[in-house]
Protein backbone atom coordinates (compact mmCIF):
# COMPACT_ATOMS: atom_id res chain seq x y z
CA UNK A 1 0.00 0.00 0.00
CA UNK A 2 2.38 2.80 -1.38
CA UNK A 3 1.10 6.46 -1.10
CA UNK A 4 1.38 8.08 -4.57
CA UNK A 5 2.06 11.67 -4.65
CA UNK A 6 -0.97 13.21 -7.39
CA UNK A 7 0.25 15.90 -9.71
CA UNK A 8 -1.27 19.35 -8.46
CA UNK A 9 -2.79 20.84 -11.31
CA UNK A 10 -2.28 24.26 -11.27
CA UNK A 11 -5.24 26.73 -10.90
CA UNK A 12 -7.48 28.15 -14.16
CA UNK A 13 -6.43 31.69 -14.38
CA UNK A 14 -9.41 33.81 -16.41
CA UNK A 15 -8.87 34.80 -19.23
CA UNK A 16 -7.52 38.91 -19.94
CA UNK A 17 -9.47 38.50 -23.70
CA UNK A 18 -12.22 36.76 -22.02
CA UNK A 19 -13.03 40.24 -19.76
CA UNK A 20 -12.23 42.13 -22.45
CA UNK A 21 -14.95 41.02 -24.88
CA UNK A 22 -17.43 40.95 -21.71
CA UNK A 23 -16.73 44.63 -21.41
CA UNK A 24 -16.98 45.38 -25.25
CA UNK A 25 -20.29 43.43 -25.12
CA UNK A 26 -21.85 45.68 -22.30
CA UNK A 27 -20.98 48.87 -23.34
CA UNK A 28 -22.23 47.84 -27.03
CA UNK A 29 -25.58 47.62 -25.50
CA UNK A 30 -25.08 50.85 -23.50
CA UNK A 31 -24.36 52.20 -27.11
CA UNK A 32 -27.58 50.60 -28.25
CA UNK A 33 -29.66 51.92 -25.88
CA UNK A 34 -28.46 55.42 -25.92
CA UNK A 35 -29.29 55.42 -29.92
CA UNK A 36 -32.76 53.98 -29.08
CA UNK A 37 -33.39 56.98 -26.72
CA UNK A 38 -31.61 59.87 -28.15
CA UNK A 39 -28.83 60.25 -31.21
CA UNK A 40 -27.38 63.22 -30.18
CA UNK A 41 -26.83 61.54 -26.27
CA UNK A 42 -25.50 58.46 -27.90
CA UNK A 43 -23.06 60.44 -29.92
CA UNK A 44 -21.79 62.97 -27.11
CA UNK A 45 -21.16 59.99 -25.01
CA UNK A 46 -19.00 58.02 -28.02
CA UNK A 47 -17.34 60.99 -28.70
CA UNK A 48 -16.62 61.58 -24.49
CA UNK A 49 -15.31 57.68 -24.36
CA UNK A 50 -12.94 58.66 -27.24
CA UNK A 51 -11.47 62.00 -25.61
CA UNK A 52 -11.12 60.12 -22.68
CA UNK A 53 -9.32 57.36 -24.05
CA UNK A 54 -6.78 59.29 -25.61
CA UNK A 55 -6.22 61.21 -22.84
CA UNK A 56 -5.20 58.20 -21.05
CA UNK A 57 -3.30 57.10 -23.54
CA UNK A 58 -1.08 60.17 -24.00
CA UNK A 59 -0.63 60.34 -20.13
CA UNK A 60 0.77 56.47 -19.89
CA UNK A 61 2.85 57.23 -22.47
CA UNK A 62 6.93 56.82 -21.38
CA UNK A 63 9.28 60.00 -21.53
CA UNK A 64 12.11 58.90 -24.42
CA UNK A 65 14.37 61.07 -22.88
CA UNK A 66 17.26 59.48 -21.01
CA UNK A 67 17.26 59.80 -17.32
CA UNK A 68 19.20 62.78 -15.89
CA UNK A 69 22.99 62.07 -14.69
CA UNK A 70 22.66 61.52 -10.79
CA UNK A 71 23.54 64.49 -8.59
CA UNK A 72 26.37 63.40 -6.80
CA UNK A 73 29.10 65.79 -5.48
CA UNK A 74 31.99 64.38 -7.60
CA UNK A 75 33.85 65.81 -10.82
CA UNK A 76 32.98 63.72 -13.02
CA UNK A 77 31.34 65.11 -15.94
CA UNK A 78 28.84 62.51 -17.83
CA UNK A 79 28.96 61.30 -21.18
CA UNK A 80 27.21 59.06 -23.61
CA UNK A 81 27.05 57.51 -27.11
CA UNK A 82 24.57 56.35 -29.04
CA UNK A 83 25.01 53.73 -31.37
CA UNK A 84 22.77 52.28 -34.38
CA UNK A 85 22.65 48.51 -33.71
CA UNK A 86 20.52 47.41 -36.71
CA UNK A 87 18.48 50.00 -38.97
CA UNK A 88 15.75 51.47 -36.43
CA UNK A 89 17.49 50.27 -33.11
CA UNK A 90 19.20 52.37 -31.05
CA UNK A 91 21.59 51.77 -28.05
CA UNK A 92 22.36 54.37 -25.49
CA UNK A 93 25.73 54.19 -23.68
CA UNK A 94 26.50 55.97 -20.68
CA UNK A 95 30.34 56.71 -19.81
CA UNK A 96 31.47 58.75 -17.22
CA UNK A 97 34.59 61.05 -17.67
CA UNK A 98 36.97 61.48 -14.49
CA UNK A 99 38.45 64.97 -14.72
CA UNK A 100 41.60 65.54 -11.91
């Protein structure tokens, strides 16, 4: 009478797409509805949900700028190359110069 160890299956995770579509479902009938009652509501709200969304687009979008050189105290004066790996990829190097 040997005790076999069972395989632990590892827990479903739900689906991101699955949520997704759910969402895109419900707010198509929120769409519906508002052109059953009133056009001009219906569009004011479409064109609301599209300001919006760009507006929170634009905000998560990342600063391409390279960070700042840290403020420390010392002499050393920062320095960097960039170089063109393959056409449309860039590499930033950052050297720093020691002046005595």
């Amino acid at each position: 009478m040997g005790s076999r160890k069972e395989a632990e299956e590892p827990e479903e995770q739900p689906s991101r797409a699955a949520g997704a579509c759910v969402l895109v479902a419900l707010a198509g009938v929120v769409v519906a509805a508002l052109f059953a009652i009133s056009d001009a509501l219906a569009i004011l709200v479409l064109v609301a949900a599209g300001v919006f969304a760009l507006w929170r687009s634009v905000r998560r979008t990342a600063n391409p700028a390279p960070p700042p050189p840290p403020e420390s105290g010392s002499d050393a004066n920062p320095q960097f190359t960039v170089t063109e790996d393959r056409p449309g990829h860039c590499t930033v190097t950052w050297h720093e110069e020691v002046t005595d």
